[in-house]
Protein backbone atom coordinates (compact mmCIF):
# COMPACT_ATOMS: atom_id res chain seq x y z
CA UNK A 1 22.09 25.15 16.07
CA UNK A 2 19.85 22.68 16.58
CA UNK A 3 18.35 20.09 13.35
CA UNK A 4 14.88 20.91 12.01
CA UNK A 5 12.42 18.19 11.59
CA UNK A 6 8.98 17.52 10.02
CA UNK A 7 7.33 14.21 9.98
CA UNK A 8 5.34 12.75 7.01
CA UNK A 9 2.09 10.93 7.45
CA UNK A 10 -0.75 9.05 6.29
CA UNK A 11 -3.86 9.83 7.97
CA UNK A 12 -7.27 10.61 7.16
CA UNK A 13 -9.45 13.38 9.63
CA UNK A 14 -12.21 11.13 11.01
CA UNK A 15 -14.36 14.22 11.73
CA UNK A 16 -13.77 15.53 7.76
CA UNK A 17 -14.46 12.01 6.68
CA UNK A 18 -17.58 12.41 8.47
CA UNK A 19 -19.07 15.24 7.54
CA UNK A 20 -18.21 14.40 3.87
CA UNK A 21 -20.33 11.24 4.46
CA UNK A 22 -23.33 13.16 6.44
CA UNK A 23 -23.78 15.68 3.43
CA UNK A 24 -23.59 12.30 1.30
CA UNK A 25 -26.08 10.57 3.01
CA UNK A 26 -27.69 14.35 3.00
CA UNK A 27 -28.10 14.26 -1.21
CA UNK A 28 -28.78 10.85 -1.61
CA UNK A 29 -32.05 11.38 0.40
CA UNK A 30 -33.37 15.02 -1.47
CA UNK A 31 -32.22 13.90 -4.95
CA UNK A 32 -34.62 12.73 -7.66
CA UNK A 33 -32.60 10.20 -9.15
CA UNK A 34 -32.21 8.04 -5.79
CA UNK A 35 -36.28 8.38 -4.77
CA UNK A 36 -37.20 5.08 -3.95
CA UNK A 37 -34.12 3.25 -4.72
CA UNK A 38 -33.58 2.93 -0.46
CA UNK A 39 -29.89 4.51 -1.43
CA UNK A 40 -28.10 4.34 1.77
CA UNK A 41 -24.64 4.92 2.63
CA UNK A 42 -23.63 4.81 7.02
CA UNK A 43 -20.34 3.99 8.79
CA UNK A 44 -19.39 0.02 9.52
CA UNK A 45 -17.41 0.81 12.40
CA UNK A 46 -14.22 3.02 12.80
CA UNK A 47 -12.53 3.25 9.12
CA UNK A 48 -14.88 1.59 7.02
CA UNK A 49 -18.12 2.89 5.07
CA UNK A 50 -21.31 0.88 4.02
CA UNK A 51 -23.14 1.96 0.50
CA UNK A 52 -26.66 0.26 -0.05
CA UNK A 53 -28.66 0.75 -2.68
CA UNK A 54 -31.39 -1.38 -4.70
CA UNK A 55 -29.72 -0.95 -8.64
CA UNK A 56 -25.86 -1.50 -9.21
CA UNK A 57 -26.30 1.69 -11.17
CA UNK A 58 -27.50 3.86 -8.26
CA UNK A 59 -24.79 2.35 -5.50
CA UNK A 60 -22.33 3.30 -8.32
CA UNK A 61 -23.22 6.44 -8.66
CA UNK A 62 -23.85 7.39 -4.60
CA UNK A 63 -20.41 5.96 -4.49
CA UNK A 64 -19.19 8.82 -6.69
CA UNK A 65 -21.10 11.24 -5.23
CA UNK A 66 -19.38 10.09 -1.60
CA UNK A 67 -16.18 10.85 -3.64
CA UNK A 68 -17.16 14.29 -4.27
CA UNK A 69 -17.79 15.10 -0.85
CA UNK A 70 -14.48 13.50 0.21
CA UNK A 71 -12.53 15.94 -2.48
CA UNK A 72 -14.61 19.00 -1.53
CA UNK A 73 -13.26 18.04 2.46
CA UNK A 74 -9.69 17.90 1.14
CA UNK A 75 -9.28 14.20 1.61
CA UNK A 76 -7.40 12.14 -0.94
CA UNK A 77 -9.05 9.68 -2.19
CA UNK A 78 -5.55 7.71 -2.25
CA UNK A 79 -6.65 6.95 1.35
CA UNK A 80 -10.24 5.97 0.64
CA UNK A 81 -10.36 2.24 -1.39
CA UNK A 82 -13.80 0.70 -2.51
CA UNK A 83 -14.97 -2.52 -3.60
CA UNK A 84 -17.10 -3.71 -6.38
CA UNK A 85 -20.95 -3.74 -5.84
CA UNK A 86 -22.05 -7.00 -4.88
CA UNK A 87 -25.43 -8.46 -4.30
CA UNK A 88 -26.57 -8.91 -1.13
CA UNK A 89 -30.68 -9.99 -1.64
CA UNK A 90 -31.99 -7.90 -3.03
CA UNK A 91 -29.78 -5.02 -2.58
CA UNK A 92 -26.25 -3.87 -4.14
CA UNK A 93 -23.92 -3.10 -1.53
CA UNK A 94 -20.28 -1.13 -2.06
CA UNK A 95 -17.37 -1.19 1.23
CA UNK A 96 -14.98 1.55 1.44
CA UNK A 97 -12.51 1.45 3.85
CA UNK A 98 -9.97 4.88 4.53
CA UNK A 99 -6.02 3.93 5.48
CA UNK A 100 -4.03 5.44 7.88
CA UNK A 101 -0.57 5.02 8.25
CA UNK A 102 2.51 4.40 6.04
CA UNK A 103 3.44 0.69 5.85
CA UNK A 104 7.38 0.03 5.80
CA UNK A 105 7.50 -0.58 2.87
CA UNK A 106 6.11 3.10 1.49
CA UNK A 107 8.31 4.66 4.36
CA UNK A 108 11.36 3.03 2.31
CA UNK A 109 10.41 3.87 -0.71
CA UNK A 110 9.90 7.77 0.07
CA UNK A 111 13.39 7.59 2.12
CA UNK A 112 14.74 6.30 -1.08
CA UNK A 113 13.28 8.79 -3.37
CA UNK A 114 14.45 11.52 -0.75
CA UNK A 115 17.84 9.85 -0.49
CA UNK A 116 18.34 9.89 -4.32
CA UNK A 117 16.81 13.30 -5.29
CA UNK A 118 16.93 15.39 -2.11
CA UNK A 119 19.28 17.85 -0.73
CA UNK A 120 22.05 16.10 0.57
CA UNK A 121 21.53 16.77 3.95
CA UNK A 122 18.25 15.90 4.71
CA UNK A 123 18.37 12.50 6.78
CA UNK A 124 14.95 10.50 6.83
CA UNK A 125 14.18 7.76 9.89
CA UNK A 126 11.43 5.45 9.97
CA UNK A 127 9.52 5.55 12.93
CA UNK A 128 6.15 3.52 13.43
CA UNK A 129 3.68 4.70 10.76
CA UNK A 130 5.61 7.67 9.75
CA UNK A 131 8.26 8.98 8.12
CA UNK A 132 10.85 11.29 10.49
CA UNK A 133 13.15 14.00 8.06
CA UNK A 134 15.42 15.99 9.71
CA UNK A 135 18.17 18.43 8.62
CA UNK A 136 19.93 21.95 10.05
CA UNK A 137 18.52 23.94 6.90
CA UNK A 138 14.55 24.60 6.99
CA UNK A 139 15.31 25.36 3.22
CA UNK A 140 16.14 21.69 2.19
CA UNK A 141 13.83 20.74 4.27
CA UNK A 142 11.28 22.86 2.08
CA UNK A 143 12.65 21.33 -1.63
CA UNK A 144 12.32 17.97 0.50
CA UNK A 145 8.45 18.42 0.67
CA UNK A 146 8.11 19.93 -2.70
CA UNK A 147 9.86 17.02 -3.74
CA UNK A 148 7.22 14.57 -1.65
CA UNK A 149 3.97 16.59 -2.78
CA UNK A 150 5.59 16.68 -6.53
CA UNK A 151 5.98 12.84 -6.27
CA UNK A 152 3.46 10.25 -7.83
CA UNK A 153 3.08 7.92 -4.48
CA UNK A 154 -0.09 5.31 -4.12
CA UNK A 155 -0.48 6.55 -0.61
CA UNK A 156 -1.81 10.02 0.76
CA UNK A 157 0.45 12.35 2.43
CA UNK A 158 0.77 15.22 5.34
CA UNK A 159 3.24 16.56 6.71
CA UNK A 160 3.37 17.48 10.90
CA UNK A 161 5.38 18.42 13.53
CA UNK A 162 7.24 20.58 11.51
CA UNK A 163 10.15 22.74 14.01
């Protein structure tokens, strides 16, 4: 019989990420609290977002309410990263940026983690930006991403291609 596999990855849906940021931008304009504070918040090309505003306070807070959408969409914000306000003239501004990918470096650490606390047959192989698992039992593979999910990373995680 032939091995299972699943793959596990770190990427962010660009068309979630939108719409979390259009019903953003989509408050920030109808509520009280940001009339007349020119609250803004637009995309800075591909994987980074823009937040404008005229107080600290209020780019603070559209910042959290950008969060909320993002959590709502089922995006971790373990992918989504955001500066301190910062004066630009006289405006506050706030970058976000979202990650994609799994760096070497968290690829070896989860092949470790799955190396020391997995099922013993479960092999992982780094390949790219993701993370390749393979075994001939579907159920170890299983415990293996109950393991994953259960497991306090820094990084986001899916898992794909699983056959």
């Amino acid at each position: 019989m032939a091995d299972s596999s699943f793959d596990i990855v770190s990427k962010v849906d660009h068309q979630e990420a939108d719409n979390a940021l259009n019903q953003a931008a989509k408050e920030l304009a109808q509520r009280f609290d940001f009339k007349n504070t020119g609250t803004t918040i637009e995309w800075k090309g591909e994987e980074v977002v823009e937040i404008t505003s005229g107080t600290e306070e209020r780019a603070v807070a559209a910042l959290e309410v950008f969060k909320e959408k993002l959590i709502k969409r089922s995006i971790s914000l373990k992918s989504f990263s955001a500066g301190d306000p910062r004066a630009s003239g006289k405006e506050f501004k706030i970058n976000g940026k979202f990650t994609n990918g799994i760096s070497s470096e968290q690829a070896k650490k989860v092949a470790k983690l799955i190396r020391d606390e997995g099922p013993k047959s479960v092999k992982t192989q780094i390949q790219g930006d993701e993370l390749r698992v393979t075994s001939k039992s579907r159920d170890d593979l299983q415990d293996t991403i109950a393991l994953v999910k259960d497991a306090d990373l820094d990084f986001a995680v899916q898992f794909v291609n699983y056959r």
